[in-house]
N, C-alpha and C. Protein backbone atom coordinates (compact mmCIF):
# COMPACT_ATOMS: atom_id res chain seq x y z
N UNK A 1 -14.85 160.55 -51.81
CA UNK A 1 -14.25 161.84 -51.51
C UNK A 1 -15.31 162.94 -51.71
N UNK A 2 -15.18 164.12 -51.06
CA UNK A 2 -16.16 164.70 -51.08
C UNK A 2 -15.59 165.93 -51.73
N UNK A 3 -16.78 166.42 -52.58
CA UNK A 3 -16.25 167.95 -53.80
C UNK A 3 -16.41 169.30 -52.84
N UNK A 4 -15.25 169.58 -52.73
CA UNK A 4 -15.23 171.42 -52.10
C UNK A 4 -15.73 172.12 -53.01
N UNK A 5 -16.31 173.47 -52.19
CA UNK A 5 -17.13 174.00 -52.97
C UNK A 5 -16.01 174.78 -53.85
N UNK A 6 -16.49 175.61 -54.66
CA UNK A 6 -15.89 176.60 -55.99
C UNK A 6 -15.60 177.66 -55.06
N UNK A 7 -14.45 178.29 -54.97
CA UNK A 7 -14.29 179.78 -53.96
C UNK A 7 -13.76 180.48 -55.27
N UNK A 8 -13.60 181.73 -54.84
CA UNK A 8 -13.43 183.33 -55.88
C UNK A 8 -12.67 184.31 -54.74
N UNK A 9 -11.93 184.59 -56.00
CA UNK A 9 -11.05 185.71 -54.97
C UNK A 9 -12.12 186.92 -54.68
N UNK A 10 -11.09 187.64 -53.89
CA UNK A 10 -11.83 189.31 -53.50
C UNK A 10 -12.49 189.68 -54.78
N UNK A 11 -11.26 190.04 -55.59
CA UNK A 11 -11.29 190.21 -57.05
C UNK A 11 -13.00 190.09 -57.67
N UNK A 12 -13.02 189.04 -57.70
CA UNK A 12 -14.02 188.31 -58.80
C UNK A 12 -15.57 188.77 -57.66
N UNK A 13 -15.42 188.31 -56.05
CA UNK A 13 -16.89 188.92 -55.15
C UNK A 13 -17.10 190.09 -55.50
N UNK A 14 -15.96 191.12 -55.38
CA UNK A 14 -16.59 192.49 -55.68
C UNK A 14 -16.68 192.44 -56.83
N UNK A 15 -16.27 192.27 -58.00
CA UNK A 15 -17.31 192.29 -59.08
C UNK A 15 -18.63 192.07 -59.21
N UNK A 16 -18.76 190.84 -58.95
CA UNK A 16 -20.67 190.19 -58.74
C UNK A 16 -20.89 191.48 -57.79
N UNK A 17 -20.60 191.55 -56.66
CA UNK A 17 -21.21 192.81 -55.94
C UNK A 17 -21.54 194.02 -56.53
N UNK A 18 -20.64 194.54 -57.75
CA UNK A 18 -21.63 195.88 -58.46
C UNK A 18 -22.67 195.63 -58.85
N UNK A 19 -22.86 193.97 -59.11
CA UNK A 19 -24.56 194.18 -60.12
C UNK A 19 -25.77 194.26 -59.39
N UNK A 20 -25.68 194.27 -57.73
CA UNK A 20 -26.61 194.61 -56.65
C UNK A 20 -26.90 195.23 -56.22
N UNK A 21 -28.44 195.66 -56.33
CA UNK A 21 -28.30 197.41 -56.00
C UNK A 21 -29.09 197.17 -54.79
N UNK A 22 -29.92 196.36 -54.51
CA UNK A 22 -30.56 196.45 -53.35
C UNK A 22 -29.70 196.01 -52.08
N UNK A 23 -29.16 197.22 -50.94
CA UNK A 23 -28.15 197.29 -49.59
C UNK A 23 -28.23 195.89 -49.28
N UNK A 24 -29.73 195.20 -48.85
CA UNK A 24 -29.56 194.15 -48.21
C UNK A 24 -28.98 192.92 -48.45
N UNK A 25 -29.41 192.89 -49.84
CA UNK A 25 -28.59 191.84 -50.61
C UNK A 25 -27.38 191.84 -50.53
N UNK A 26 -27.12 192.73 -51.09
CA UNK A 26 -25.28 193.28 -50.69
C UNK A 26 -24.72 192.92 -49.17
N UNK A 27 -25.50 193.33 -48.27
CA UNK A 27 -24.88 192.92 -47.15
C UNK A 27 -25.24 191.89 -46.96
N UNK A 28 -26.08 190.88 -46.85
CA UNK A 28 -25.99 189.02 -47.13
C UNK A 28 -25.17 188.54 -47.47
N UNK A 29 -24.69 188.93 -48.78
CA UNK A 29 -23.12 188.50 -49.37
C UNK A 29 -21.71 188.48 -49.07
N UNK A 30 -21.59 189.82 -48.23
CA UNK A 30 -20.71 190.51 -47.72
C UNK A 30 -20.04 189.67 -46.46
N UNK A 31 -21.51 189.66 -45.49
CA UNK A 31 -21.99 188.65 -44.52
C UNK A 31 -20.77 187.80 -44.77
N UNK A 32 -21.34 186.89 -45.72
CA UNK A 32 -21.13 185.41 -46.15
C UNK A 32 -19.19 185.43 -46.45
N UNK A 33 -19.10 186.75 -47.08
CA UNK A 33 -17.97 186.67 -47.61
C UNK A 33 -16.99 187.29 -46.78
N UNK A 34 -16.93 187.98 -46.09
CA UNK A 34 -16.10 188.75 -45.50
C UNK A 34 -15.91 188.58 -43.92
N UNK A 35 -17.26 188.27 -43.73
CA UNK A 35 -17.53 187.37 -42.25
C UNK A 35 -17.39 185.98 -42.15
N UNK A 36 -17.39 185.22 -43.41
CA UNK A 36 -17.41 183.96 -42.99
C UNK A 36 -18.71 182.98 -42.58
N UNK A 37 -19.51 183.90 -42.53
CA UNK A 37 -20.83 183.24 -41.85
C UNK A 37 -21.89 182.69 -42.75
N UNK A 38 -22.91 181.37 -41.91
CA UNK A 38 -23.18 180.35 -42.76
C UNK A 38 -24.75 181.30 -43.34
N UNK A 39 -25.29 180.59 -43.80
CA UNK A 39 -27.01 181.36 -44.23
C UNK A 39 -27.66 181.18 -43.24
N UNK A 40 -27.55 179.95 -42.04
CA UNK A 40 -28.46 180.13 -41.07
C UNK A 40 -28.14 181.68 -40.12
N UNK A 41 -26.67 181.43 -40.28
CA UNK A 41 -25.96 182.53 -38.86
C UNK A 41 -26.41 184.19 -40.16
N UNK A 42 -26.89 184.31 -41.11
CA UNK A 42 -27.07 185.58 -41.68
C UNK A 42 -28.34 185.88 -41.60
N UNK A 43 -29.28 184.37 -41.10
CA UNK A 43 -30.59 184.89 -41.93
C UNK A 43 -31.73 185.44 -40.03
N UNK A 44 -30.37 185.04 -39.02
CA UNK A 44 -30.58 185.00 -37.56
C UNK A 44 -30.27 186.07 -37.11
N UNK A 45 -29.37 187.12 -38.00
CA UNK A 45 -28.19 187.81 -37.36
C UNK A 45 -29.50 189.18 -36.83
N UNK A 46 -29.65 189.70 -35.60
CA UNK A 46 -30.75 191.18 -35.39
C UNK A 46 -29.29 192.27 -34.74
N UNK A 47 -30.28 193.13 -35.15
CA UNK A 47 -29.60 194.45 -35.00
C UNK A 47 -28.60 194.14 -33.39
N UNK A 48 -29.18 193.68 -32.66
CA UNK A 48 -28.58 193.72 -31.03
C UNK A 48 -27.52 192.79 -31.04
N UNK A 49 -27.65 191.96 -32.30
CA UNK A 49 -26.03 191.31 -32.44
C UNK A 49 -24.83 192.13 -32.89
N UNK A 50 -24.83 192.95 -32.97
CA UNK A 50 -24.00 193.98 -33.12
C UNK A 50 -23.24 195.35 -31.92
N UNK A 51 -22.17 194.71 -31.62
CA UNK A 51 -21.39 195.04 -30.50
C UNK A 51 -20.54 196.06 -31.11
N UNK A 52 -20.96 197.26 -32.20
CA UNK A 52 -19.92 198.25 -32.16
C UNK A 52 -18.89 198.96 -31.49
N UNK A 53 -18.91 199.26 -30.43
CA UNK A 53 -18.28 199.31 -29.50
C UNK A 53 -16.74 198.51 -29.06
N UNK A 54 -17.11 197.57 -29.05
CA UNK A 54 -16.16 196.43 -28.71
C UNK A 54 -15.81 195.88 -29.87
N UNK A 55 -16.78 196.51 -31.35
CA UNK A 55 -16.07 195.72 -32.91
C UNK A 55 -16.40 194.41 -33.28
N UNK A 56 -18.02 193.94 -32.53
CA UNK A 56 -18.30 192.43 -32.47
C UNK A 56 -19.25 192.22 -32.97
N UNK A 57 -19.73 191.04 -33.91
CA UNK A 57 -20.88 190.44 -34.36
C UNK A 57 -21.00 189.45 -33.23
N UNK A 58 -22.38 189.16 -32.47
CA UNK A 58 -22.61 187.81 -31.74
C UNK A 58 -23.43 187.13 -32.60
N UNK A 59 -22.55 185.89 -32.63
CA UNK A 59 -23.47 184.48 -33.85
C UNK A 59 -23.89 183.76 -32.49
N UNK A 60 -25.49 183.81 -32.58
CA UNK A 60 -25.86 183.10 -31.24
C UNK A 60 -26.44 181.64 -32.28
N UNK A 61 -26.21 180.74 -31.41
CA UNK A 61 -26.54 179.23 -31.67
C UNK A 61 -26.07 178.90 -33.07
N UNK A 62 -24.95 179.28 -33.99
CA UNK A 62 -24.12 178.60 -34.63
C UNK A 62 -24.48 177.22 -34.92
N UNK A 63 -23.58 176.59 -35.97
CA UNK A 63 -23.54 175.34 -36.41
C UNK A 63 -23.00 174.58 -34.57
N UNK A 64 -23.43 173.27 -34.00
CA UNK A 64 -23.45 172.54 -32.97
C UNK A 64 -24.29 173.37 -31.46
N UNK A 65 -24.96 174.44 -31.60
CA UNK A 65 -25.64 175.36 -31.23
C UNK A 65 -24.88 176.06 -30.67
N UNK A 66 -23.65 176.46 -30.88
CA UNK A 66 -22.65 177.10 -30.25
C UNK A 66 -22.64 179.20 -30.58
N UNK A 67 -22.34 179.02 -29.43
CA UNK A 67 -22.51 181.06 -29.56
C UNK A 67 -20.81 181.63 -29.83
N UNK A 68 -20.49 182.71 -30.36
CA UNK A 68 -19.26 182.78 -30.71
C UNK A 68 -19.51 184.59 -31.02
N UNK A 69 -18.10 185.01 -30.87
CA UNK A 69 -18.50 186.71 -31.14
C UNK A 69 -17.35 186.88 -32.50
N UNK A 70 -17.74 187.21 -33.07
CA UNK A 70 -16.41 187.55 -34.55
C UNK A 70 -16.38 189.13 -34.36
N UNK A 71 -14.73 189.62 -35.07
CA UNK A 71 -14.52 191.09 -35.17
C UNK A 71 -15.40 191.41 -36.54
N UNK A 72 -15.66 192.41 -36.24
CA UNK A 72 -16.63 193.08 -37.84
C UNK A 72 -15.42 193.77 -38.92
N UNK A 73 -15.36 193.59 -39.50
CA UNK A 73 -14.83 193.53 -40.32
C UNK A 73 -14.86 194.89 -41.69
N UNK A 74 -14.23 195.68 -41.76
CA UNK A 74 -13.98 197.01 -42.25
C UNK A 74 -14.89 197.14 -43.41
N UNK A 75 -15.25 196.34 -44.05
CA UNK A 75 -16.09 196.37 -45.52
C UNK A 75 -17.37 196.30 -45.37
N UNK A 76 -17.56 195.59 -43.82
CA UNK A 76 -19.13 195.16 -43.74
C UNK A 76 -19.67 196.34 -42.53
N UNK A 77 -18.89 196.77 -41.92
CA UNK A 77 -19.26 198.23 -40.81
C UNK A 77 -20.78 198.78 -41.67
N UNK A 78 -20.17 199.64 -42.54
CA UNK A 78 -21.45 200.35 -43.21
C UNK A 78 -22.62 199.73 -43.01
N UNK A 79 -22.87 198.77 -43.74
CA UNK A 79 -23.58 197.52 -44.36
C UNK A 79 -24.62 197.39 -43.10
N UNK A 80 -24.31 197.32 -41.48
CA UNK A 80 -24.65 196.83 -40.80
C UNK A 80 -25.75 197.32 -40.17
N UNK A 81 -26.35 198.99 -40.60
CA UNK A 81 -27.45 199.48 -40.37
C UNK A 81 -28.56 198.55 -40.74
N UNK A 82 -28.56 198.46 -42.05
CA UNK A 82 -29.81 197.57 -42.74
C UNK A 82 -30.17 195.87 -41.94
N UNK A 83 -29.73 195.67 -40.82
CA UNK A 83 -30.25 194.30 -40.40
C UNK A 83 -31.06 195.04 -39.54
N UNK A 84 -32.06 194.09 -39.17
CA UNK A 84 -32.03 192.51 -39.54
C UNK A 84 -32.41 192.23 -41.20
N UNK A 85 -31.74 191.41 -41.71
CA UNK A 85 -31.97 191.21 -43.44
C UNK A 85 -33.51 190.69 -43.57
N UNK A 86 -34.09 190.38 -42.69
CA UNK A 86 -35.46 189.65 -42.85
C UNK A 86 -35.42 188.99 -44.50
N UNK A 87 -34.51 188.23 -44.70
CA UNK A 87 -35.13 187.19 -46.00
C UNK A 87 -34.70 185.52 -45.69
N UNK A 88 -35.42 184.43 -46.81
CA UNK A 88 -35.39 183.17 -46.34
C UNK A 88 -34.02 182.55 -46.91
N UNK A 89 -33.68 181.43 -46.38
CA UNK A 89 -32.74 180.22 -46.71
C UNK A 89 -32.85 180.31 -48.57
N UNK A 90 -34.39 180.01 -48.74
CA UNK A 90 -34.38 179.88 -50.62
C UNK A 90 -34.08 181.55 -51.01
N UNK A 91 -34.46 182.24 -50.86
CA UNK A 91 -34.15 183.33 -51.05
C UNK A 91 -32.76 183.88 -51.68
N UNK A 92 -32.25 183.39 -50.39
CA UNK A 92 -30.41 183.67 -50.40
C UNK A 92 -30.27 183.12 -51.26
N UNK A 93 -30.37 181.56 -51.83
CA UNK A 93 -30.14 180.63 -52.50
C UNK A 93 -30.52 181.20 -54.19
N UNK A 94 -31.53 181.44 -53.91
CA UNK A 94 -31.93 182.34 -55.53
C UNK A 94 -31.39 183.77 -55.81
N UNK A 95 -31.14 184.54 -54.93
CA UNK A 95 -29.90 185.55 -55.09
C UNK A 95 -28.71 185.07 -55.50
N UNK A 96 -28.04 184.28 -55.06
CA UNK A 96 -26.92 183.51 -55.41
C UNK A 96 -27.09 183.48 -56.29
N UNK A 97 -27.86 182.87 -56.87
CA UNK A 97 -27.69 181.99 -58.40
C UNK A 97 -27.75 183.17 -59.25
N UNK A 98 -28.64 184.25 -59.37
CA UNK A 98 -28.90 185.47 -60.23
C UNK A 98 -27.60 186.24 -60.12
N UNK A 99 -26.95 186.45 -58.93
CA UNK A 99 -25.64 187.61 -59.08
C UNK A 99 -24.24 186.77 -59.02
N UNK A 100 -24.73 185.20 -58.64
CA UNK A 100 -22.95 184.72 -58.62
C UNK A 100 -23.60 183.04 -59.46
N UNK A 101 -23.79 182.87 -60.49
CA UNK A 101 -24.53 181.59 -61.20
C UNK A 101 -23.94 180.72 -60.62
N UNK A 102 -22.59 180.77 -59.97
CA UNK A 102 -21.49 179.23 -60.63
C UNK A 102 -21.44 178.36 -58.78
N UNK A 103 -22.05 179.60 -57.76
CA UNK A 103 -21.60 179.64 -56.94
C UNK A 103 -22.93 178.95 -55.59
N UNK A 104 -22.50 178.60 -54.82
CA UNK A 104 -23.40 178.23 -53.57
C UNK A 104 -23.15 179.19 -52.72
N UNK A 105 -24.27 179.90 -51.80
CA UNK A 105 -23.89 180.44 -50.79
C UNK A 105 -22.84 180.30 -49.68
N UNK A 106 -22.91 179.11 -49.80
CA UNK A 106 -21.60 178.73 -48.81
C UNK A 106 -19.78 178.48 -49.00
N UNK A 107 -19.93 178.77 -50.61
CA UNK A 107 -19.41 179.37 -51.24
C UNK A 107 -18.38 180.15 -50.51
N UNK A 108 -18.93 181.29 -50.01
CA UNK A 108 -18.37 182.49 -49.93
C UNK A 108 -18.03 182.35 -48.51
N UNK A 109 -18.02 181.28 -47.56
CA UNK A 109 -17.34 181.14 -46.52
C UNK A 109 -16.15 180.27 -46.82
N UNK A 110 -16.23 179.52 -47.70
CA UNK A 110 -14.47 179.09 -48.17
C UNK A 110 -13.88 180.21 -48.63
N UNK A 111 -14.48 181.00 -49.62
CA UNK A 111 -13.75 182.33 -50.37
C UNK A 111 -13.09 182.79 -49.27
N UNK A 112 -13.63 183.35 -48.16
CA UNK A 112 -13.63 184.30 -47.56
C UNK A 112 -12.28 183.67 -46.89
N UNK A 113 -12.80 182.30 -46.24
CA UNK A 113 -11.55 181.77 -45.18
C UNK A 113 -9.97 181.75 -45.92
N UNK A 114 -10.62 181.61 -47.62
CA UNK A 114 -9.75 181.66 -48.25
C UNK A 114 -8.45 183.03 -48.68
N UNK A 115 -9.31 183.39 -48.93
CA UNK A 115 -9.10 185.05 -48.72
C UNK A 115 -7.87 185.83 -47.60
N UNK A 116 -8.47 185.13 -46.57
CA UNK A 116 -7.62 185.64 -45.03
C UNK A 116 -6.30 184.67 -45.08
N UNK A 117 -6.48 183.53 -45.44
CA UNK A 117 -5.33 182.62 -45.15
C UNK A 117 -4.25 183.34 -46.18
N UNK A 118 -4.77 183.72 -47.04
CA UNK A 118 -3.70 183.82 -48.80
C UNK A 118 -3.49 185.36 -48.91
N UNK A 119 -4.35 185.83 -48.71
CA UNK A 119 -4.68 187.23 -49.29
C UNK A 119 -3.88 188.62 -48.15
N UNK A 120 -4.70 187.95 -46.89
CA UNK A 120 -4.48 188.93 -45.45
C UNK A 120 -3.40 188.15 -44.70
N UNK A 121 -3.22 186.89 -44.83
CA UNK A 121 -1.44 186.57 -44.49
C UNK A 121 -1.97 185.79 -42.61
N UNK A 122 -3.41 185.46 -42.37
CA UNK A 122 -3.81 185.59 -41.12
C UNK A 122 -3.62 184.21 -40.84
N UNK A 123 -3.31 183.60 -39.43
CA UNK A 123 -2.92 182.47 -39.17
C UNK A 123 -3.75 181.44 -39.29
N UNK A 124 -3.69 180.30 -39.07
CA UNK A 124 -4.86 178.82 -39.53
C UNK A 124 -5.50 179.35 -38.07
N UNK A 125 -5.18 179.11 -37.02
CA UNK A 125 -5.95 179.23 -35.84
C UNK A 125 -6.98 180.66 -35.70
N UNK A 126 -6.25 181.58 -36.15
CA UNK A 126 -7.37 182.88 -36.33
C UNK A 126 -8.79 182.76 -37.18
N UNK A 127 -8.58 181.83 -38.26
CA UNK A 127 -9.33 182.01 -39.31
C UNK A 127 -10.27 180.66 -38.45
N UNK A 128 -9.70 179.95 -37.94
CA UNK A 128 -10.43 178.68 -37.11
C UNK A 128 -11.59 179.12 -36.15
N UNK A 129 -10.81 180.38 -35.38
CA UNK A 129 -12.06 181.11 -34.26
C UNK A 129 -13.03 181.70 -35.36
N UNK A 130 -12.36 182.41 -36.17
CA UNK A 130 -13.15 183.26 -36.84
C UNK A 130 -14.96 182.36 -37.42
N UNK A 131 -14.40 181.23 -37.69
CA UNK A 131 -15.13 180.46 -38.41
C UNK A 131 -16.05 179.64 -37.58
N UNK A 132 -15.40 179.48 -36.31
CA UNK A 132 -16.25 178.53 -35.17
C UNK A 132 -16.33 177.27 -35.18
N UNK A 133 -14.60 176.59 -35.80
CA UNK A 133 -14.77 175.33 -35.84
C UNK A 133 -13.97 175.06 -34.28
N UNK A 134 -14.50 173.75 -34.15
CA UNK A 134 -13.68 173.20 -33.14
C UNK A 134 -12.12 172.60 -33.25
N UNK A 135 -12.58 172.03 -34.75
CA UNK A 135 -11.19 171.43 -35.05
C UNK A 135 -10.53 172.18 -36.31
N UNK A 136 -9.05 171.82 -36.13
CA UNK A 136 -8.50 172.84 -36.85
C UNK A 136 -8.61 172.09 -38.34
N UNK A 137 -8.46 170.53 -38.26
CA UNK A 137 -8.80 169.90 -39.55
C UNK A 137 -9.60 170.49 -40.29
N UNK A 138 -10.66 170.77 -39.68
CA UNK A 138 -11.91 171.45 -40.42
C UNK A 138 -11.93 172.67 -41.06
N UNK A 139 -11.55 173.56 -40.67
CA UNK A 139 -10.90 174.55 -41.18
C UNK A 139 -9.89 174.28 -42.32
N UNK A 140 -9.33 173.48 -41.78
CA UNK A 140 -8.11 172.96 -43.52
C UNK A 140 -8.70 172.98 -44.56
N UNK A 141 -10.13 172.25 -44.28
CA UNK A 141 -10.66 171.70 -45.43
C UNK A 141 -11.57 173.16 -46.06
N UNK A 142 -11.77 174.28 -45.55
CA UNK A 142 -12.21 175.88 -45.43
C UNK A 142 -11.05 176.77 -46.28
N UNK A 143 -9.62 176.18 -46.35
CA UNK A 143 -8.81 177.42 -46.74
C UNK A 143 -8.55 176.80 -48.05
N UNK A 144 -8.65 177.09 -49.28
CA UNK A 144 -7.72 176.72 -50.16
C UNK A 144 -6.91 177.60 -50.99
N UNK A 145 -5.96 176.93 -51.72
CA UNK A 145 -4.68 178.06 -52.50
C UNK A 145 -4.70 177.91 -53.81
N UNK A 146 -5.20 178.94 -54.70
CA UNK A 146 -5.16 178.60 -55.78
C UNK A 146 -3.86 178.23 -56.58
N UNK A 147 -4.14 177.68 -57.46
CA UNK A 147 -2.59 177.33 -58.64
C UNK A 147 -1.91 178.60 -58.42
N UNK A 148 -2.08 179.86 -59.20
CA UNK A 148 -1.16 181.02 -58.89
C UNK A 148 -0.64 181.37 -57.66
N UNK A 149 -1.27 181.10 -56.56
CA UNK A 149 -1.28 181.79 -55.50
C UNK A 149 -0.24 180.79 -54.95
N UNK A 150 -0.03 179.57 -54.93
CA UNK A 150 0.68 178.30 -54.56
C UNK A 150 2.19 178.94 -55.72
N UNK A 151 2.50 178.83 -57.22
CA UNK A 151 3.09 179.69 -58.01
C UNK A 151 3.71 180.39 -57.13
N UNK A 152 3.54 181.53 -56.87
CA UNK A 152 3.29 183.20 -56.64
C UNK A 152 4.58 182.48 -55.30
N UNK A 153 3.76 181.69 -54.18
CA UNK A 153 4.37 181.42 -52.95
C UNK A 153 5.86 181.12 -53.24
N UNK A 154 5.93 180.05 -54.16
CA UNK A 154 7.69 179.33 -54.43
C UNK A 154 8.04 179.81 -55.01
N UNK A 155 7.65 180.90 -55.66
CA UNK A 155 9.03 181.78 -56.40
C UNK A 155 9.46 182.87 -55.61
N UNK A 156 8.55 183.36 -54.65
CA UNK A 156 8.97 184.27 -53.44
C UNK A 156 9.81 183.91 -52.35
N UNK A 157 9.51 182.31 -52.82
CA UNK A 157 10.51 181.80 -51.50
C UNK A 157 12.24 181.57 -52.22
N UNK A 158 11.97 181.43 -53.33
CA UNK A 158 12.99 181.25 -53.88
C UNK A 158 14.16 182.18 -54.65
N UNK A 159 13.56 183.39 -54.31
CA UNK A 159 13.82 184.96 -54.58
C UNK A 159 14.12 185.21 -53.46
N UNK A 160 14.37 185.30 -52.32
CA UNK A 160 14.16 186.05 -51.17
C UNK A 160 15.54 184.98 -50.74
């Protein structure tokens, strides 16, 4: 069986996020967390991928080399002057570890998927485009519910 990674609510990202003062870093994370997107698709992302206008990030050649456009996302707008991030794969990887110890970069694309499924109420198939899987299985294995949050669900259902 294979170990899913560790995800963190909103909660707990924006915390680690005050202890970063340098923009770019911040928006790498943000990236990762709020977009969903992997370290290759952050460390690729140039200014002309950015479809303001129309509200679009283009992830060109994705995981299976696949191109895909995601909505930008209200937290990361600002953020989006400072690309291209010009930093490496280890890089990210050693940021990680200094502002989130417990955590893998990739990490923060379960958080995130996690996040939308639990948090923003958004459907399995939305969070599926969002993410650029083909299959929706795959994505299953992208959303998880914490103990409270699972809690939280059956007593609302059982109240209501």
């Amino acid at each position: 069986m294979r170990k899913l990674p560790k995800t963190i609510s909103e909660e707990e990202f924006l915390e680690g996020l005050k202890k970063i003062t340098k923009p770019k870093i911040k928006l790498t994370f943000m990236l990762g967390f709020y977009q969903c997107m992997r370290v290759s698709e952050v460390i690729n992302l140039e200014k002309e991928d950015v479809d303001k206008g129309r509200g679009f990030l283009h992830i060109k050649a994705g995981k299976g080399n696949k191109d895909r456009d995601i909505p930008i996302m209200p937290p990361v707008k600002y953020g989006l002057k400072y690309l291209p991030i010009k930093i490496t794969r280890q890089a990210i990887h050693k940021q990680t570890k200094k502002y989130f110890p417990n955590l893998h970069f990739h990490s923060f694309r379960h958080s995130g998927a996690s996040f939308y499924l639990n948090d923003k109420k958004l459907d399995i198939r939305q969070i599926q485009e969002l993410l650029g899987h083909s299959r929706l299985d795959t994505t299953q294995i992208y959303t998880h519910i914490s103990p409270s949050q699972l809690k939280n669900a059956f007593e609302d259902a059982w109240n209501t």
